[in-house]
C-alpha atoms as a PDB file:
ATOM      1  CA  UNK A   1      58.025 -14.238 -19.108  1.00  0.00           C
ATOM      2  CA  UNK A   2      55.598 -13.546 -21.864  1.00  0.00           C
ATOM      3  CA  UNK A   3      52.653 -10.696 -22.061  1.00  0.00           C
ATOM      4  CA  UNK A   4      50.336 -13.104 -21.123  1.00  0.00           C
ATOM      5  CA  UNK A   5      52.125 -14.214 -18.129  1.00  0.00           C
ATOM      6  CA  UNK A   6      52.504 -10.798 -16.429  1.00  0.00           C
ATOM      7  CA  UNK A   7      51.429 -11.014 -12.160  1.00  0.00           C
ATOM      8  CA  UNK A   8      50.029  -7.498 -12.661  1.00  0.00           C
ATOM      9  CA  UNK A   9      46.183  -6.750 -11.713  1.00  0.00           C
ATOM     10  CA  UNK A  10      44.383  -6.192 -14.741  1.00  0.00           C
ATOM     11  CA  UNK A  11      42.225  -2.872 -14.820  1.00  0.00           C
ATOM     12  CA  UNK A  12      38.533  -3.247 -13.792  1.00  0.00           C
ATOM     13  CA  UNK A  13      36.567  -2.773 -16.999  1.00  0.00           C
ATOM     14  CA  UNK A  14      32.236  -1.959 -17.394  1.00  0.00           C
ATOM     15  CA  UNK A  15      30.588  -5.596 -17.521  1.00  0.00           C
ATOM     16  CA  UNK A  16      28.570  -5.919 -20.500  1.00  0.00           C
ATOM     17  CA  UNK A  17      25.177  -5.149 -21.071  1.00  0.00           C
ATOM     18  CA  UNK A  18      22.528  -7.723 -19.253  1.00  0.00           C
ATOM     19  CA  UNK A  19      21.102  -9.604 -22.042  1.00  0.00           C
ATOM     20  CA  UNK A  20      17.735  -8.427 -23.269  1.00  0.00           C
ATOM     21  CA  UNK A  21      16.163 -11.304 -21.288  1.00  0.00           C
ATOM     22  CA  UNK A  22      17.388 -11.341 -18.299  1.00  0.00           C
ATOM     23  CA  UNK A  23      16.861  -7.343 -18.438  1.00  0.00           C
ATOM     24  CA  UNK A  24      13.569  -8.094 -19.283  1.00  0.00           C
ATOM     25  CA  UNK A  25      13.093 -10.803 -16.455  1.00  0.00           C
ATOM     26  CA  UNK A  26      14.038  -7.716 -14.092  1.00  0.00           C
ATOM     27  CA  UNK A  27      11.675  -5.828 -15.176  1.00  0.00           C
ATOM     28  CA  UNK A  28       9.088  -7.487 -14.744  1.00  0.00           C
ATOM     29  CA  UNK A  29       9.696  -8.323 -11.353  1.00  0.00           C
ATOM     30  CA  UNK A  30      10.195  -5.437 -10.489  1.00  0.00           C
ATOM     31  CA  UNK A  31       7.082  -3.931 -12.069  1.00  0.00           C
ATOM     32  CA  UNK A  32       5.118  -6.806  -9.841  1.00  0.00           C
ATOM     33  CA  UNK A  33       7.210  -5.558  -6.525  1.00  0.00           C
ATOM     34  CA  UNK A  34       5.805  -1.964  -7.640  1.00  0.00           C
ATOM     35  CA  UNK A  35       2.285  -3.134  -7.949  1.00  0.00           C
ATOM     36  CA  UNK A  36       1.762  -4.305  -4.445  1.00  0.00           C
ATOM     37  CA  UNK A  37       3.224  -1.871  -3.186  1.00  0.00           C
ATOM     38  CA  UNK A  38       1.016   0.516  -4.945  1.00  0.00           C
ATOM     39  CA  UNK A  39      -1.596  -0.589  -2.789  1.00  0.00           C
ATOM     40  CA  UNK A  40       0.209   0.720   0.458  1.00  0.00           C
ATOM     41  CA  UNK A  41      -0.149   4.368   1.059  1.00  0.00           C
ATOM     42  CA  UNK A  42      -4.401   3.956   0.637  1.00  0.00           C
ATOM     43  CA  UNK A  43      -4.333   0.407   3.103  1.00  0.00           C
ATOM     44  CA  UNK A  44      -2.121   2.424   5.402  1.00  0.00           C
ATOM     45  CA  UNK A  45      -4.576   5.449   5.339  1.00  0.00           C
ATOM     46  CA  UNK A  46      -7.247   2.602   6.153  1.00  0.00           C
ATOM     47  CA  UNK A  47      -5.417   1.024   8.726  1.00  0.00           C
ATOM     48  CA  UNK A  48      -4.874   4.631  10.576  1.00  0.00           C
ATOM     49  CA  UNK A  49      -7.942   5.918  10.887  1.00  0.00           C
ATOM     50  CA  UNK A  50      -8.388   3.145  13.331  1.00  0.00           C
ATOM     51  CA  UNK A  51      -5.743   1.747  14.418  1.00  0.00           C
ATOM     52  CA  UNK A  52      -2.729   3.718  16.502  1.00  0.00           C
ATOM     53  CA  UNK A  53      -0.147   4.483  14.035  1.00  0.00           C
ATOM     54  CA  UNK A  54       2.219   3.274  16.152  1.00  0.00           C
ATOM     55  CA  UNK A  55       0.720  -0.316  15.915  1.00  0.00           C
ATOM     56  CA  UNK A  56       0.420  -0.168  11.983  1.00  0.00           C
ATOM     57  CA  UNK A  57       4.231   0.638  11.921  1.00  0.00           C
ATOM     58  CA  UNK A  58       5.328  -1.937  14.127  1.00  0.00           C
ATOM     59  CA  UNK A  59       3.047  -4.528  14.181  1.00  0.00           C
ATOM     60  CA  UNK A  60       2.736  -5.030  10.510  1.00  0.00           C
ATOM     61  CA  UNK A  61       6.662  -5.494  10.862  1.00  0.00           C
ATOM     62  CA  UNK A  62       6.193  -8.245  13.787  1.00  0.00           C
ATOM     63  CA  UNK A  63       3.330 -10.402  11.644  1.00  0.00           C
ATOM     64  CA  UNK A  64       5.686 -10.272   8.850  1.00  0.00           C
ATOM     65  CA  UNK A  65       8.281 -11.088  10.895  1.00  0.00           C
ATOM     66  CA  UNK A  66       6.407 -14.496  11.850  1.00  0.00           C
ATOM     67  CA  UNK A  67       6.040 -15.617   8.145  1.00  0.00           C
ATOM     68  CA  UNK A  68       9.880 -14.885   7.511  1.00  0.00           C
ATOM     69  CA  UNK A  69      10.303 -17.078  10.669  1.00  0.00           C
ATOM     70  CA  UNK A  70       8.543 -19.894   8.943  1.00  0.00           C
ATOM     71  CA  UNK A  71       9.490 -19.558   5.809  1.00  0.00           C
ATOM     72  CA  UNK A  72      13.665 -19.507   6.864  1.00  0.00           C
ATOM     73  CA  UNK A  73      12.370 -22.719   9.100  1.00  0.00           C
ATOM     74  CA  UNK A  74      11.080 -24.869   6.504  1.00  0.00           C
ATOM     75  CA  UNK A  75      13.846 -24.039   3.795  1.00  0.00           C
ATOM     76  CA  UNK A  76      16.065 -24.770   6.586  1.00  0.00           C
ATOM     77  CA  UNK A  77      18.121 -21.469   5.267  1.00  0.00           C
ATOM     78  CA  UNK A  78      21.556 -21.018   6.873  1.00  0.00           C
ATOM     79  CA  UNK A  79      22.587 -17.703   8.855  1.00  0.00           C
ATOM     80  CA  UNK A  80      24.065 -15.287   7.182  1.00  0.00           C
ATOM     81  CA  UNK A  81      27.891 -14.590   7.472  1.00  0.00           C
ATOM     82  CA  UNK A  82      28.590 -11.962  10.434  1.00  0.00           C
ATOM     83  CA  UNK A  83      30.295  -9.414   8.283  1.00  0.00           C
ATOM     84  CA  UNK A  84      26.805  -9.524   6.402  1.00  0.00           C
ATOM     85  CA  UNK A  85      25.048  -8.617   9.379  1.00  0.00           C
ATOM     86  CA  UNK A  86      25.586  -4.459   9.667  1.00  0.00           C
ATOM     87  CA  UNK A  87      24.471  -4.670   5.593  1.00  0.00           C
ATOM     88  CA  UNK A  88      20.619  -6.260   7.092  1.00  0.00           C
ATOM     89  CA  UNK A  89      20.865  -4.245   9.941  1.00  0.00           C
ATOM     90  CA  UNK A  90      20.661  -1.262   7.715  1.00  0.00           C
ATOM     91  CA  UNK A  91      18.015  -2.568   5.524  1.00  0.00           C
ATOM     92  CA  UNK A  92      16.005  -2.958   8.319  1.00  0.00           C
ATOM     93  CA  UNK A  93      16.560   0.366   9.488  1.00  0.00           C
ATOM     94  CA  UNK A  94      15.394   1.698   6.212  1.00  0.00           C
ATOM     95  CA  UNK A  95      12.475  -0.453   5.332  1.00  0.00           C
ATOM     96  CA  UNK A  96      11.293  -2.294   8.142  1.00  0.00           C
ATOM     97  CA  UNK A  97      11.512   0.430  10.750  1.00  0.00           C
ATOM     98  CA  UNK A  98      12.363   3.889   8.843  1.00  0.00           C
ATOM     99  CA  UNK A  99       9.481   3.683   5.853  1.00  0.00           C
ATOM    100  CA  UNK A 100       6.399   1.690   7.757  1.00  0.00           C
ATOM    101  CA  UNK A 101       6.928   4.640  10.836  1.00  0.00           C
ATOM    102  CA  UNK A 102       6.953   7.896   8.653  1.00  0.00           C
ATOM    103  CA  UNK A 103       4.609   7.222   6.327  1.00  0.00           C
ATOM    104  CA  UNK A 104       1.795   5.547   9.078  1.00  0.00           C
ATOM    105  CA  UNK A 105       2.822   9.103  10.925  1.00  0.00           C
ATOM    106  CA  UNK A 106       2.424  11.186   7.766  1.00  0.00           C
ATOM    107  CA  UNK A 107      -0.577   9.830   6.510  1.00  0.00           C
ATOM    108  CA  UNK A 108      -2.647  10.706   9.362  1.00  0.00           C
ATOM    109  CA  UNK A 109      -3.026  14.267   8.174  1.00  0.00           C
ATOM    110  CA  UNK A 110      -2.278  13.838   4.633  1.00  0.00           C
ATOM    111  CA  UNK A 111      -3.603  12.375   1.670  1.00  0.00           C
ATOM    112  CA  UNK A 112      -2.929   9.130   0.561  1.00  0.00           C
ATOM    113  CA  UNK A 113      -2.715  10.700  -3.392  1.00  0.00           C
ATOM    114  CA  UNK A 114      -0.433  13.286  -2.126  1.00  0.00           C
ATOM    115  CA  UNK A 115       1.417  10.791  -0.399  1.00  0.00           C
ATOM    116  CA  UNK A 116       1.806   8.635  -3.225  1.00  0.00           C
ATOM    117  CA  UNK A 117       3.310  11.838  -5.655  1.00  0.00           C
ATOM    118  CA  UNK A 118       5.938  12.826  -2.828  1.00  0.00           C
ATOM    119  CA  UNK A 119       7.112   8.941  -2.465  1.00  0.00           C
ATOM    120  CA  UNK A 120       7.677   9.589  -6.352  1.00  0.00           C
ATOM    121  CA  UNK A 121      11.440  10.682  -5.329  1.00  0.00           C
ATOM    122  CA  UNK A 122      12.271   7.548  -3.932  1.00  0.00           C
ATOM    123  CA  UNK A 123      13.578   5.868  -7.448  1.00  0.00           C
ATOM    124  CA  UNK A 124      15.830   9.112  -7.368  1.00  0.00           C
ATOM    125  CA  UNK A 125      16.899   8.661  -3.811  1.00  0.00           C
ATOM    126  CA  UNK A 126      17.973   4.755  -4.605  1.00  0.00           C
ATOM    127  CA  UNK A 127      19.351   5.696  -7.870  1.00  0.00           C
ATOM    128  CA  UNK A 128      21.878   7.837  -6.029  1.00  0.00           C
ATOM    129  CA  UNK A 129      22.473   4.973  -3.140  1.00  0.00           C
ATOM    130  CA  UNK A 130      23.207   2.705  -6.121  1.00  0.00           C
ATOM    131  CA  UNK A 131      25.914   4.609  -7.793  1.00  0.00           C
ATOM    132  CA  UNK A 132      27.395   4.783  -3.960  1.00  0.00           C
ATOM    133  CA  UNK A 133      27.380   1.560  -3.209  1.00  0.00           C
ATOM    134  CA  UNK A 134      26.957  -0.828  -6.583  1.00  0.00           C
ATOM    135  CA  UNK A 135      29.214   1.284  -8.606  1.00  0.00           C
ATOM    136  CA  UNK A 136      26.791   1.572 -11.135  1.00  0.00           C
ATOM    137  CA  UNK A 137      27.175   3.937 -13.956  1.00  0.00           C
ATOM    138  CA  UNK A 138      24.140   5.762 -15.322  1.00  0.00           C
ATOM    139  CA  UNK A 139      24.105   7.585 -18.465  1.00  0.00           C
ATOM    140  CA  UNK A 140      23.690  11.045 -18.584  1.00  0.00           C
ATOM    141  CA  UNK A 141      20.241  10.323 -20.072  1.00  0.00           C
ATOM    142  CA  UNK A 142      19.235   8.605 -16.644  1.00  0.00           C
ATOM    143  CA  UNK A 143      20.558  11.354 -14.623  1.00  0.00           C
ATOM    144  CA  UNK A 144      18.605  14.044 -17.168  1.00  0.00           C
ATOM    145  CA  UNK A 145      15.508  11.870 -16.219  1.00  0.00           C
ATOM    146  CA  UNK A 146      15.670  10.972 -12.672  1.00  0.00           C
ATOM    147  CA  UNK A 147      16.679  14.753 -12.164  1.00  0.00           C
ATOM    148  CA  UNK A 148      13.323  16.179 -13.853  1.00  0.00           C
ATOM    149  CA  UNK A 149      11.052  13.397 -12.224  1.00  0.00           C
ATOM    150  CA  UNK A 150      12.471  14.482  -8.813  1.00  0.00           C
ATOM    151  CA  UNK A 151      11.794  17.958 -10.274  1.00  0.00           C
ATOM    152  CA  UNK A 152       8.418  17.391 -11.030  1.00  0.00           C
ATOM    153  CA  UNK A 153       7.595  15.474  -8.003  1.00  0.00           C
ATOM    154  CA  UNK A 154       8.849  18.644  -6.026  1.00  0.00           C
ATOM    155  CA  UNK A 155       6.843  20.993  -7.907  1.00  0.00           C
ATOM    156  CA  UNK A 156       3.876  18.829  -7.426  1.00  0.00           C
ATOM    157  CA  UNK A 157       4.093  18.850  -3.215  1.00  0.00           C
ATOM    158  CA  UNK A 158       5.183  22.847  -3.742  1.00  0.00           C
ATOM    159  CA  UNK A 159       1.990  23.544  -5.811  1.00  0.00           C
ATOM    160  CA  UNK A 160      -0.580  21.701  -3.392  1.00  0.00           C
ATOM    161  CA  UNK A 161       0.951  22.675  -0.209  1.00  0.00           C
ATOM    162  CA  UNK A 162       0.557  26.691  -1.676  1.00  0.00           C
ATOM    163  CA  UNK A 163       4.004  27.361  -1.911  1.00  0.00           C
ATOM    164  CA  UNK A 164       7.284  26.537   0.473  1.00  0.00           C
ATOM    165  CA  UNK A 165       5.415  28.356   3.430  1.00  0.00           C
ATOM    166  CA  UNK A 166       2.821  25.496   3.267  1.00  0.00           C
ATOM    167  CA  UNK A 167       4.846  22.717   3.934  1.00  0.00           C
ATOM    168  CA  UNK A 168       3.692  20.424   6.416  1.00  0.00           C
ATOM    169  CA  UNK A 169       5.074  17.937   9.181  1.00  0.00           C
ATOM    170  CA  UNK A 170       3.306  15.410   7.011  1.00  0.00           C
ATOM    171  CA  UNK A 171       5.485  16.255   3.680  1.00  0.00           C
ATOM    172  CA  UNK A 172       8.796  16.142   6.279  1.00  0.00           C
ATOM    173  CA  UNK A 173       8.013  12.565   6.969  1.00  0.00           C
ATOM    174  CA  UNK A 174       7.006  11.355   3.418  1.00  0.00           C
ATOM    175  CA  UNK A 175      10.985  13.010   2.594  1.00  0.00           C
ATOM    176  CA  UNK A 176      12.861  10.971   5.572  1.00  0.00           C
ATOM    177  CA  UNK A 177      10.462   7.831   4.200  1.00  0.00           C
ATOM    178  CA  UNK A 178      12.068   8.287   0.645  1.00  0.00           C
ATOM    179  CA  UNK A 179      15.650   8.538   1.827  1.00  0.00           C
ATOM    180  CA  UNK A 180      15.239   5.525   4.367  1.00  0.00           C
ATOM    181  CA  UNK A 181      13.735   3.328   1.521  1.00  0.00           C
ATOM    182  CA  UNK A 182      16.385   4.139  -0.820  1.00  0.00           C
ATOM    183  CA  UNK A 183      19.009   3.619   1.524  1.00  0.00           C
ATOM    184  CA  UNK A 184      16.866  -0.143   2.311  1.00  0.00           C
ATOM    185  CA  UNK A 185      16.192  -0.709  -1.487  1.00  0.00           C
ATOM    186  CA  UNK A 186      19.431  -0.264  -2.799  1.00  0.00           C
ATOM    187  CA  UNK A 187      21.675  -2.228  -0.207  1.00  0.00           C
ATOM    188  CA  UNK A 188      19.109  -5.069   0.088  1.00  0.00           C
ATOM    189  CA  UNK A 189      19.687  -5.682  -3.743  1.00  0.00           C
ATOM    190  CA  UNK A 190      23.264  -5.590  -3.496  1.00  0.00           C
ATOM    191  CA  UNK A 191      23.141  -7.880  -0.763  1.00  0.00           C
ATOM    192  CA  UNK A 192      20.036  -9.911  -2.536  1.00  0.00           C
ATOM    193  CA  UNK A 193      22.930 -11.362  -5.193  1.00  0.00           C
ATOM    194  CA  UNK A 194      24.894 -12.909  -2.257  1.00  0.00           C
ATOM    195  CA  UNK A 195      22.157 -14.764  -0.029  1.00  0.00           C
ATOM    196  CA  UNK A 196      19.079 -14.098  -2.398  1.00  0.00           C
ATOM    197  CA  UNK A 197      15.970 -11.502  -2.752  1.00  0.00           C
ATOM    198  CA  UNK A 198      13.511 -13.374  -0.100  1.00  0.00           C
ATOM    199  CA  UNK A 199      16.163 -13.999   2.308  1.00  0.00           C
ATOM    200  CA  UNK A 200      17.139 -10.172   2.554  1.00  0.00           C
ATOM    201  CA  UNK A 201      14.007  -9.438   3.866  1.00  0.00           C
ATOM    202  CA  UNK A 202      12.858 -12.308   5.785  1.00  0.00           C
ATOM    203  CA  UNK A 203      15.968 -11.628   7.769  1.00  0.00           C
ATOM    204  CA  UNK A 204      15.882  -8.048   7.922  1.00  0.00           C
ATOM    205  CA  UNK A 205      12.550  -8.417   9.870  1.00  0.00           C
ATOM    206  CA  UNK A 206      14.438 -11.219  11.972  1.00  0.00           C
ATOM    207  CA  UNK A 207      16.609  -8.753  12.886  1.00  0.00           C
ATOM    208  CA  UNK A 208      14.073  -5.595  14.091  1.00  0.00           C
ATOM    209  CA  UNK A 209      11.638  -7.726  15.286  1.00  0.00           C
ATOM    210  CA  UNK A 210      12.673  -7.228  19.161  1.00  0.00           C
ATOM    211  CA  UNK A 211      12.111  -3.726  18.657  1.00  0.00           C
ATOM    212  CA  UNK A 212       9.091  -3.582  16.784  1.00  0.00           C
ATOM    213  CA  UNK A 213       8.103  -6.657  19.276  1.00  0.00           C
ATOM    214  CA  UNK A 214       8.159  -4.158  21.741  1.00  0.00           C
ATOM    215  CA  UNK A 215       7.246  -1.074  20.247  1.00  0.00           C
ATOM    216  CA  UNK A 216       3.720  -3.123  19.521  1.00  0.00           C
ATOM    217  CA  UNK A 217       3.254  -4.080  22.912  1.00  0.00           C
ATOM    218  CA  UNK A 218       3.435  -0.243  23.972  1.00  0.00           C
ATOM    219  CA  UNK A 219       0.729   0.633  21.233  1.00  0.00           C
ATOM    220  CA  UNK A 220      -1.403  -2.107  22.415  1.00  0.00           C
ATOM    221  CA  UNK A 221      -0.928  -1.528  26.251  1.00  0.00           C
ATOM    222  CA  UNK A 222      -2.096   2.630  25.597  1.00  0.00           C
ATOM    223  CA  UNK A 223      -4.283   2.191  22.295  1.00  0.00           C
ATOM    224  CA  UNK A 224      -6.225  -1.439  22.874  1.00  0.00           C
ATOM    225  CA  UNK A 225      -6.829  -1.720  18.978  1.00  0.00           C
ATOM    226  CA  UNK A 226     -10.994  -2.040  17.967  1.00  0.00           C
ATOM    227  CA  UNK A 227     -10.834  -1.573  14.501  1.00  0.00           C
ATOM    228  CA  UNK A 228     -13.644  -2.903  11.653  1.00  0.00           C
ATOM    229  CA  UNK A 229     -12.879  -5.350   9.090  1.00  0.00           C
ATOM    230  CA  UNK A 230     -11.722  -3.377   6.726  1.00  0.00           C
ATOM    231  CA  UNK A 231      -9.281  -2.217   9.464  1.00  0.00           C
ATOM    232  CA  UNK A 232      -8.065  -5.290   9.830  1.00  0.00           C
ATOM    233  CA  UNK A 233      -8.304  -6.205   6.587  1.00  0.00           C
ATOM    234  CA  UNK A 234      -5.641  -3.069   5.443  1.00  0.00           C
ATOM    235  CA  UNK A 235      -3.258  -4.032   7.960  1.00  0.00           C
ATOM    236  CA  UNK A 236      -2.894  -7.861   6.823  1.00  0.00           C
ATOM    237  CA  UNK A 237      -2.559  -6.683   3.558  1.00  0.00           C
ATOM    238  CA  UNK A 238       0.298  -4.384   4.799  1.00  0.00           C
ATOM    239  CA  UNK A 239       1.892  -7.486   6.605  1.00  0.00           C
ATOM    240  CA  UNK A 240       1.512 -10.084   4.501  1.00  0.00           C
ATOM    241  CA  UNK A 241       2.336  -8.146   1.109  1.00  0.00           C
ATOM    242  CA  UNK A 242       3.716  -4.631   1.630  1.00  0.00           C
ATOM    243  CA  UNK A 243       5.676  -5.657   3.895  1.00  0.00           C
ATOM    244  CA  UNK A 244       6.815  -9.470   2.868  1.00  0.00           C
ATOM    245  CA  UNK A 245       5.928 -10.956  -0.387  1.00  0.00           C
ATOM    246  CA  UNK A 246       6.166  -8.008  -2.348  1.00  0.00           C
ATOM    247  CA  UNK A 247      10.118  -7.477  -1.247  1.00  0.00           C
ATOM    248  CA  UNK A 248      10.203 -10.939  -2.808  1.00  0.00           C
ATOM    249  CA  UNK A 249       9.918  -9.616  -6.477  1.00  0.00           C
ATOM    250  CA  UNK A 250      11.270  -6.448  -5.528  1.00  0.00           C
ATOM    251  CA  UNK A 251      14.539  -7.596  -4.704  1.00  0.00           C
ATOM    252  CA  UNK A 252      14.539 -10.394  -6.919  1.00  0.00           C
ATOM    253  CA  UNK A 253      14.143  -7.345  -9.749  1.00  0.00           C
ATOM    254  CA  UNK A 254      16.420  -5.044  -8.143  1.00  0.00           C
ATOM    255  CA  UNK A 255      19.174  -7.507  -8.018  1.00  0.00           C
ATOM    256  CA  UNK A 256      19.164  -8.503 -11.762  1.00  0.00           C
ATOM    257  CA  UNK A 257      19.577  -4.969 -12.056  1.00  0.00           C
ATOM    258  CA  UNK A 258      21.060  -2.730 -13.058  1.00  0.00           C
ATOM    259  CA  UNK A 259      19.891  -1.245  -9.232  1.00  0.00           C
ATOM    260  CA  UNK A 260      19.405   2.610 -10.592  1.00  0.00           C
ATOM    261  CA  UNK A 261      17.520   1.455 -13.758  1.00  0.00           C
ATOM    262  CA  UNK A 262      14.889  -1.329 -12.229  1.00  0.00           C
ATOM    263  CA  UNK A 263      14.528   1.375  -9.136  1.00  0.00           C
ATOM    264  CA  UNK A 264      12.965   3.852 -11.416  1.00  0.00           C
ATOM    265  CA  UNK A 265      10.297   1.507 -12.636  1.00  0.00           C
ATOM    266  CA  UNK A 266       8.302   2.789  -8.655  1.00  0.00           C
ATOM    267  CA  UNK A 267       7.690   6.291 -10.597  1.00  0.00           C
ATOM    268  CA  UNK A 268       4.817   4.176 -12.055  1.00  0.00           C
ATOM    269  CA  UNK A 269       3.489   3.694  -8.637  1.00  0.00           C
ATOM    270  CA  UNK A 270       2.463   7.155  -8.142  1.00  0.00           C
ATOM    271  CA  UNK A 271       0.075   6.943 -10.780  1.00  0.00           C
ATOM    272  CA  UNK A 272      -1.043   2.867  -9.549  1.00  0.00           C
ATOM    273  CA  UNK A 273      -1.643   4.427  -6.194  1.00  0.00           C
ATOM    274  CA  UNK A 274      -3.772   7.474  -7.085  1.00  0.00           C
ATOM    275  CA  UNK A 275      -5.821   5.340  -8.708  1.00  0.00           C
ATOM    276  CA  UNK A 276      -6.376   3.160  -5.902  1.00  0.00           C
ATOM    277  CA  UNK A 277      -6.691   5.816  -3.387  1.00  0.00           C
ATOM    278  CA  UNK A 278      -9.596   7.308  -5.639  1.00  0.00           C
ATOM    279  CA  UNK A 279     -11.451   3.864  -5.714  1.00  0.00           C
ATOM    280  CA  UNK A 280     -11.192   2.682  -2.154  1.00  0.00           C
ATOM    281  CA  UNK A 281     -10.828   6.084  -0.454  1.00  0.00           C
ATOM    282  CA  UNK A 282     -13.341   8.286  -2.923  1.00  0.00           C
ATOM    283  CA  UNK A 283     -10.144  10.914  -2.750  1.00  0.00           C
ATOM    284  CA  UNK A 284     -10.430  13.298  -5.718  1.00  0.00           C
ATOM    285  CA  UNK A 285      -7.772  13.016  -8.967  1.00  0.00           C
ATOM    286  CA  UNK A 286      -7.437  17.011  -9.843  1.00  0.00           C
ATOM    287  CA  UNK A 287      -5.617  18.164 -12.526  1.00  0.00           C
ATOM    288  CA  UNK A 288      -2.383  18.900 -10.623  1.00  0.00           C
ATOM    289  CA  UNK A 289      -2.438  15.594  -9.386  1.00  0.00           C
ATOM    290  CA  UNK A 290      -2.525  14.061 -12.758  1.00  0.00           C
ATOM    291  CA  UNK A 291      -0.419  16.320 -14.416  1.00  0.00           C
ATOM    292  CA  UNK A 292       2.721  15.823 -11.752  1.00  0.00           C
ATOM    293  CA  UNK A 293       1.828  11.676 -11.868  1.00  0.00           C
ATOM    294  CA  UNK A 294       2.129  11.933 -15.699  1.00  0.00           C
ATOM    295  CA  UNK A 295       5.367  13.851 -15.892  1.00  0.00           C
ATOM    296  CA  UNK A 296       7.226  11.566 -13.637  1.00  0.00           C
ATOM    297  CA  UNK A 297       5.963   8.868 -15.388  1.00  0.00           C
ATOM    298  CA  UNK A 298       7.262   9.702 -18.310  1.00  0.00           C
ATOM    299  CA  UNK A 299      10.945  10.359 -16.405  1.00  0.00           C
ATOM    300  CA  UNK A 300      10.560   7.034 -15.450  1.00  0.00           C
ATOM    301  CA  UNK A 301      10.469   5.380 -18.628  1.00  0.00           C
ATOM    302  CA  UNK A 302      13.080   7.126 -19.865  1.00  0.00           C
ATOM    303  CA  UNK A 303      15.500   6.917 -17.251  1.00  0.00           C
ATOM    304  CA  UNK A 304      14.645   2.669 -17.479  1.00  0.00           C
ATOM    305  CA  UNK A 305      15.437   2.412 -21.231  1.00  0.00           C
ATOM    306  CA  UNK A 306      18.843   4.376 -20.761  1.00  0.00           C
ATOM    307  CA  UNK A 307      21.900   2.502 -20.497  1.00  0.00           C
ATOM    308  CA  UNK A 308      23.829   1.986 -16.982  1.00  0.00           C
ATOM    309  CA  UNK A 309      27.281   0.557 -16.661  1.00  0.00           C
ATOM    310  CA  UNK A 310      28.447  -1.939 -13.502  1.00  0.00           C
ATOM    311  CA  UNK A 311      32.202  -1.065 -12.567  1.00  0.00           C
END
């Protein structure tokens, strides 16, 4: 039997490098899944002051869940295989239930700009998920990057909350919205290559809707919702686009990949989202604020030009 012909396995080896192109294509889809949902931390903050938190979690989830109804109808898109089905399940947990809750919770005390800083670890958080479950393999230049953007997104919350003894429920919830976001981003683009980006998430919110279907009706039944227009107006844009068709780019972004180095491209939406909560909200930018956004800016775009390995 020659070389050639051997039965063993051959060793797993790093894939090549993504062509520029199609690393470029990721990019930019993933920088247009960042920019809408820049705009989510100041609608939510909107959407609050009026409407039961409760009902902004949930209900945004159930409207979306109507348009990924339709949308699976009319491309007539077949169910997913059953051993797919815990994989959803947990991207739902982490994006349609986990991230919507905490952060409509959170938000009610504090600041939509502070918000948006603290929600600055959540590249780090599905960096980590990534290397768990995609096998990817950062460079220590990514890992020297994510580490001081977390770093500086840490010392931001520390500075404005006057020290660790200021810490508030608020910044408790933005942390368990980072880690159940990270957990959602990272497996739905793993599971985006096998049944694509837009079918992750329209059947994600298939698969919480009973539960946020309820969980709606509660809020409704104790809170009857009378909010203005620009109430309402906030929470369709948290339905329709924070919560649907900007998971379409996102995924579609995250799984060209690589997962860790796309996923830091949201430290830009810090910076996007103080800048919106300053024009629609009137909340002040103070230096601290714009010194921390800066910094982990500037993490971010070094951790996305380093180099990242797929087992």
């Amino acid at each position: 039997m020659k070389p050639d012909d051997s039965a063993t396995t051959a060793r797993s080896r790093p894939l090549p490098p993504a062509p520029a192109r199609v690393r470029a294509a990721g990019v930019i889809w993933g920088f247009a899944g960042v920019l809408a949902f820049s705009f989510t931390l100041p609608f939510t903050k909107i959407a609050v002051q009026t409407i039961d938190p409760l009902a902004v979690g949930a209900g945004r989830a159930v409207v979306a869940a109507a348009l990924g109804a339709v949308v699976l109808a009319v491309t007539r898109s077949p169910l997913p295989a059953r051993r797919l089905w815990p994989r959803i399940l947990m991207v739902a947990a982490g994006v349609v239930v986990g991230f919507p809750f905490l952060t409509s919770f959170a938000l009610q005390t504090a600041p939509a700009s502070h918000g948006a800083v603290v929600i600055g670890l959540l590249p780090a958080a599905t960096a980590v998920v990534a290397v768990l479950r995609g096998r990817e393999r950062p460079s220590r230049l990514f890992w020297v990057a994510s580490i001081a953007g977390a770093g500086a997104v840490i010392a931001f919350t520390v500075v404005e909350s006057g020290g660790f003894g200021g810490l508030h429920v608020s910044d408790l919830l933005l942390l368990g919205a980072v880690v159940a976001a990270g957990t959602g981003y990272a497996e739905g683009a793993l599971l985006a290559r096998e049944i694509g980006s837009w079918q992750v998430i329209c059947w994600a919110l298939l698969a919480a809707s009973p539960v946020m279907l309820a969980l709606t009706g509660v809020s409704v039944l104790q809170h009857p919702p009378a909010a203005p227009p620009e109430g309402w107006l906030a929470f369709a844009y948290l339905a329709g686009v924070s919560m649907f068709l900007g998971f379409f780019a996102w995924y579609r972004g995250l799984a060209i990949g690589p997962i860790a180095s796309i996923g830091q491209i949201q430290l830009v939406q810090p910076v996007l989202t103080l800048v919106w909560a300053a024009l629609l909200l009137g909340e002040p930018l103070t230096v601290t604020t714009a010194v921390g956004a800066l910094a982990v800016v500037a993490c971010a775009a070094l951790a996305v030009r380093s180099r990242i390995r797929r087992s």
